[in-house]
PDB file of N, CA and C in Angstrom:
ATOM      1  N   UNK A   1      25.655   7.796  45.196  1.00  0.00           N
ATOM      2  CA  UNK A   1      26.199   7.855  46.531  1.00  0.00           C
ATOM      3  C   UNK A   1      26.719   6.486  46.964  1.00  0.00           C
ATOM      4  N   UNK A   2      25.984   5.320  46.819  1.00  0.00           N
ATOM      5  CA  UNK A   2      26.529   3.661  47.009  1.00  0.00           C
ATOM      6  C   UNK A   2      27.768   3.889  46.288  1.00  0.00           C
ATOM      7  N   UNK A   3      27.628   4.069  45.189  1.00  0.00           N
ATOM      8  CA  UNK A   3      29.184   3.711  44.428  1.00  0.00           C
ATOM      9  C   UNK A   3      30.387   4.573  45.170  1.00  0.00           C
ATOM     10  N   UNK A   4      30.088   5.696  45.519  1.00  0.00           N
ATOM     11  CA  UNK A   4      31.416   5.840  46.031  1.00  0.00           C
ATOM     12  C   UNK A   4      31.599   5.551  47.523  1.00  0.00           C
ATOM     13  N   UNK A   5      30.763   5.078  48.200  1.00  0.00           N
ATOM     14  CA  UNK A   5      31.121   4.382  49.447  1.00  0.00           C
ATOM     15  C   UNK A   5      31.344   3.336  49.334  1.00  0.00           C
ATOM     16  N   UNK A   6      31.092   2.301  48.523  1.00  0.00           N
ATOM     17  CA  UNK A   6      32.093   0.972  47.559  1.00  0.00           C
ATOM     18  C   UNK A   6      33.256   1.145  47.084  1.00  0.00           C
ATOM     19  N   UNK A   7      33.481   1.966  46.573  1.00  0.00           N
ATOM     20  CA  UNK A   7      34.434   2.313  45.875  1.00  0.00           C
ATOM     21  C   UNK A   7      35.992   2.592  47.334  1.00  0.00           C
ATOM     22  N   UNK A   8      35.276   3.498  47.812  1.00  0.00           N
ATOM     23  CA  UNK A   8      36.036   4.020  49.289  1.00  0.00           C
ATOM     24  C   UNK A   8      36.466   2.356  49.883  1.00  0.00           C
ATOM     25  N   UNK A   9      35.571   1.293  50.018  1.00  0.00           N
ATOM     26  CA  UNK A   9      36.122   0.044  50.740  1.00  0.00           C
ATOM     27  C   UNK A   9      36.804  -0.980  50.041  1.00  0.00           C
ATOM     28  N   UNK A  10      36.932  -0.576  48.562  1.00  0.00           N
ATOM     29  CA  UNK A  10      37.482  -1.366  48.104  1.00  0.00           C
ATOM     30  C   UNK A  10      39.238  -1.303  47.827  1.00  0.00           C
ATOM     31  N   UNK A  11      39.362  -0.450  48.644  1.00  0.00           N
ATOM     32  CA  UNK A  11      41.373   0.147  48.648  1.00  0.00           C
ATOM     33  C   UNK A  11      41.618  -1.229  49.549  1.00  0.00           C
ATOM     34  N   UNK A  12      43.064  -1.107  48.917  1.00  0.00           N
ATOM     35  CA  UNK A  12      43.684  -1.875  50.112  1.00  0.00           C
ATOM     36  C   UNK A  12      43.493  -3.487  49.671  1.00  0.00           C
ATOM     37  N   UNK A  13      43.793  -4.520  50.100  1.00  0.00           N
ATOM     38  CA  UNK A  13      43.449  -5.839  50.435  1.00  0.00           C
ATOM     39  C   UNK A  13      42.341  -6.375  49.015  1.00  0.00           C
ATOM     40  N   UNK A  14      41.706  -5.510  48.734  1.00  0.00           N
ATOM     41  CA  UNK A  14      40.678  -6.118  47.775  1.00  0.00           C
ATOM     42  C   UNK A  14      38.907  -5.529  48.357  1.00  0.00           C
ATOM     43  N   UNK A  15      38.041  -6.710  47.823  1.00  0.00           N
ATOM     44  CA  UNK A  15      36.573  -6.390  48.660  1.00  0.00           C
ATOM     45  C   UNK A  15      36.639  -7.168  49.274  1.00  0.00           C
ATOM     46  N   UNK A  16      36.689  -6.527  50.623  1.00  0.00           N
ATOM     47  CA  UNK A  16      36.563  -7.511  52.259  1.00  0.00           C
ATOM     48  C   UNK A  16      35.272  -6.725  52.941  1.00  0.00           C
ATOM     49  N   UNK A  17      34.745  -6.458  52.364  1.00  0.00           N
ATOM     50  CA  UNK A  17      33.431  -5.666  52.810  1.00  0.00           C
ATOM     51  C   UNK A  17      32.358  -5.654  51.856  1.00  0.00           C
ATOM     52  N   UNK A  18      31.068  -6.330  52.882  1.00  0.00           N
ATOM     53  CA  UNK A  18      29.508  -6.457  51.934  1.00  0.00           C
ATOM     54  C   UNK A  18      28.787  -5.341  52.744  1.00  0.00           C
ATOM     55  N   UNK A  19      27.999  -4.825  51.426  1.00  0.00           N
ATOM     56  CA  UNK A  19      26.651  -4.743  51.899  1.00  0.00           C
ATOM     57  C   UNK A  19      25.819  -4.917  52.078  1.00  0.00           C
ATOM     58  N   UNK A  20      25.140  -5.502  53.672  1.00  0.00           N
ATOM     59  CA  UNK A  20      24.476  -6.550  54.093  1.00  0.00           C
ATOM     60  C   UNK A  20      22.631  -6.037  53.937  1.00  0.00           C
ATOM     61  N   UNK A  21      21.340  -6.467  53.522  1.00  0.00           N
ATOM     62  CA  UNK A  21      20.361  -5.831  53.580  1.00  0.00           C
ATOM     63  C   UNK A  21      19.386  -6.905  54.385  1.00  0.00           C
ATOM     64  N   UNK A  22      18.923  -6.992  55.585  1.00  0.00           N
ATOM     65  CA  UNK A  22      18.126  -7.432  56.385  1.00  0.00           C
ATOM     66  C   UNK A  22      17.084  -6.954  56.487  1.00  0.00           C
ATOM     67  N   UNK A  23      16.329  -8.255  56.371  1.00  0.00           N
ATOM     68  CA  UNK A  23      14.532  -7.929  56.981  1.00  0.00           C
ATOM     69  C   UNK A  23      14.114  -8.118  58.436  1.00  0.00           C
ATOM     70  N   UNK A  24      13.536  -7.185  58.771  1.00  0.00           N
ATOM     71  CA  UNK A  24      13.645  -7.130  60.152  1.00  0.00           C
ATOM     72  C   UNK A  24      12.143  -7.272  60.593  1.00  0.00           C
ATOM     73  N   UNK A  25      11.427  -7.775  61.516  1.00  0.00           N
ATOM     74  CA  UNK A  25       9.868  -7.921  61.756  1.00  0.00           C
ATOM     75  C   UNK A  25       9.663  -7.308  62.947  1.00  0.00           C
ATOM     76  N   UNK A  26       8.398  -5.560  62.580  1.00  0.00           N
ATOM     77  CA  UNK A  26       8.848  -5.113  64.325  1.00  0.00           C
ATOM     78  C   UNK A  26       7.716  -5.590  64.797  1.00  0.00           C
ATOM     79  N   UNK A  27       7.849  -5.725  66.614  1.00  0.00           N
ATOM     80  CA  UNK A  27       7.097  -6.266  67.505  1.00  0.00           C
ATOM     81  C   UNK A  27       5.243  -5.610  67.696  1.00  0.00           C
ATOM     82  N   UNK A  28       5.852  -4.506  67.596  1.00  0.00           N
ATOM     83  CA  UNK A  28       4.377  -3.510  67.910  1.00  0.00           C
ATOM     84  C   UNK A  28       4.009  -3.607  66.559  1.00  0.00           C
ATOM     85  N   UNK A  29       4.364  -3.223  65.419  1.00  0.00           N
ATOM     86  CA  UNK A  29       3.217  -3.285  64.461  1.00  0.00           C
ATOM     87  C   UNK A  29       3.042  -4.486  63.343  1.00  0.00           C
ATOM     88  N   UNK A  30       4.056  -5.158  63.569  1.00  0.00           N
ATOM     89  CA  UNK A  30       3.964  -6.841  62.680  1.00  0.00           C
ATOM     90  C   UNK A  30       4.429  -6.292  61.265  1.00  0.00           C
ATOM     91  N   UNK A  31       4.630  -4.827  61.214  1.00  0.00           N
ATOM     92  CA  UNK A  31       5.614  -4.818  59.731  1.00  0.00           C
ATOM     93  C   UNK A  31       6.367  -4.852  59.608  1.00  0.00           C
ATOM     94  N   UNK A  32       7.446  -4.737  58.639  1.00  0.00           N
ATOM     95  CA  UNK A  32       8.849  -5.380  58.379  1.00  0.00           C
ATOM     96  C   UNK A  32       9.811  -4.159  58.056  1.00  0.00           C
ATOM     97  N   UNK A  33      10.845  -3.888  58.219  1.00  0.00           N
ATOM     98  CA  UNK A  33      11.685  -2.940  58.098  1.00  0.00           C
ATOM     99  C   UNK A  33      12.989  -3.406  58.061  1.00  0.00           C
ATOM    100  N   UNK A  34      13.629  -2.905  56.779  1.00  0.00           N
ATOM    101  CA  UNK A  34      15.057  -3.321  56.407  1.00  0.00           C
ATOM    102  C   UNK A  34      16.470  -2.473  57.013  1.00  0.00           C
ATOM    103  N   UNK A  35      16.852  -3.328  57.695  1.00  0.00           N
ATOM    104  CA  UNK A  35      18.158  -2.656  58.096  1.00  0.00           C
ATOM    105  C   UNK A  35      19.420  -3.045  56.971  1.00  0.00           C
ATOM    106  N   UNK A  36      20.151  -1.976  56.770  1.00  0.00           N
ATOM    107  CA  UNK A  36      21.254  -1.880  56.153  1.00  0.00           C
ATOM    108  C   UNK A  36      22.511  -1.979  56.784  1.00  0.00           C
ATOM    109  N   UNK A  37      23.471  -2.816  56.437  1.00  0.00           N
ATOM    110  CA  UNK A  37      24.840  -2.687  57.419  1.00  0.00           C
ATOM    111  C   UNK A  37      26.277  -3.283  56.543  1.00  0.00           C
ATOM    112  N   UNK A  38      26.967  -1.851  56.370  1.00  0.00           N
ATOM    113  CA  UNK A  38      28.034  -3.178  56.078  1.00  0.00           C
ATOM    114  C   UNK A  38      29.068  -3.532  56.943  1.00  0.00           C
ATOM    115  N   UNK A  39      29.248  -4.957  56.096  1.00  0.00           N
ATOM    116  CA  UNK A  39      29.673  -6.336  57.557  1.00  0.00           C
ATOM    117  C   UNK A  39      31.024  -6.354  56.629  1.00  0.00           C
ATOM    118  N   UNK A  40      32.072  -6.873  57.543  1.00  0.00           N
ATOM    119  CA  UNK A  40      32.846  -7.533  56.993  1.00  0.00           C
ATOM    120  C   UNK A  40      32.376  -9.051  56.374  1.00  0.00           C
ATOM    121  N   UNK A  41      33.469  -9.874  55.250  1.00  0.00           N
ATOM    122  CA  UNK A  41      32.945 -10.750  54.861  1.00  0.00           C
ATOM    123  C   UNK A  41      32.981 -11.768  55.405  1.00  0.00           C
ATOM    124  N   UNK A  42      34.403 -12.003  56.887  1.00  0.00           N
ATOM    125  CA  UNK A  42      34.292 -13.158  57.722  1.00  0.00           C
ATOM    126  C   UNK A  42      32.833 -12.859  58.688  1.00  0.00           C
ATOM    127  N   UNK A  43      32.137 -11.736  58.586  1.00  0.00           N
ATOM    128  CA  UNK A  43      30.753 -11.688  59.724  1.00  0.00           C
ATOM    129  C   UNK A  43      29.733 -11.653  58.979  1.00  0.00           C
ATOM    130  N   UNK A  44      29.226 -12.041  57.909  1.00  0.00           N
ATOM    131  CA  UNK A  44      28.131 -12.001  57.400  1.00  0.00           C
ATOM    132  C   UNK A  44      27.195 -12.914  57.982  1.00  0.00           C
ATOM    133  N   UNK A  45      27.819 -14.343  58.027  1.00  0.00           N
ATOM    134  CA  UNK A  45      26.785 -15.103  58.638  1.00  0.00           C
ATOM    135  C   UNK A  45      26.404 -14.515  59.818  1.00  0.00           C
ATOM    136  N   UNK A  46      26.733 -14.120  60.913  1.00  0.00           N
ATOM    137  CA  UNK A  46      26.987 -13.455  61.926  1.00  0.00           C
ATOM    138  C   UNK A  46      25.550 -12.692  61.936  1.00  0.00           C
ATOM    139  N   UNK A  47      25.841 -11.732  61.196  1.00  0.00           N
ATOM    140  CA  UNK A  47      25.067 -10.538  61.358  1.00  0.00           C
ATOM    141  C   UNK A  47      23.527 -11.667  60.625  1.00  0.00           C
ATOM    142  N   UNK A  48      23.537 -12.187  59.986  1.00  0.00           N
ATOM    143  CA  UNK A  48      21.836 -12.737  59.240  1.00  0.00           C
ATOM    144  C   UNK A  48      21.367 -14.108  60.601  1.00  0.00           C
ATOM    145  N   UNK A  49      22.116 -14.461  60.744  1.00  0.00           N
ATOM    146  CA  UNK A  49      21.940 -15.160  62.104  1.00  0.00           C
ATOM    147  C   UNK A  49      21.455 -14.490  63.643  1.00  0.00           C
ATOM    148  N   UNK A  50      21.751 -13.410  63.667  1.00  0.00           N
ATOM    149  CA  UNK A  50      21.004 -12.419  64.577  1.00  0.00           C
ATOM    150  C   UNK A  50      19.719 -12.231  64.769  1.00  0.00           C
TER     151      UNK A  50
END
């Protein structure tokens, strides 16, 4: 299923699109949960800087 939603962003222009995987720390229970997002590649810092 990844590969062809890679595949789908890679038309056009080239790969101008990551898939970003963040660790996230929740408040109420102190465990960690990964959010998935894809960013363009001028917003990556962006989005891990959040």
């Amino acid at each position: 299923m990844a590969k062809k939603v890679v595949a789908s962003l890679q038309k056009g222009e080239g790969r101008v699109f990551t898939k970003c995987i963040k660790m996230v720390k929740s408040e109420k229970t102190g465990s960690y949960t990964f959010q998935e997002e894809i960013v363009h590649n001028d917003h990556i810092k962006d989005y891990f800087n959040d």
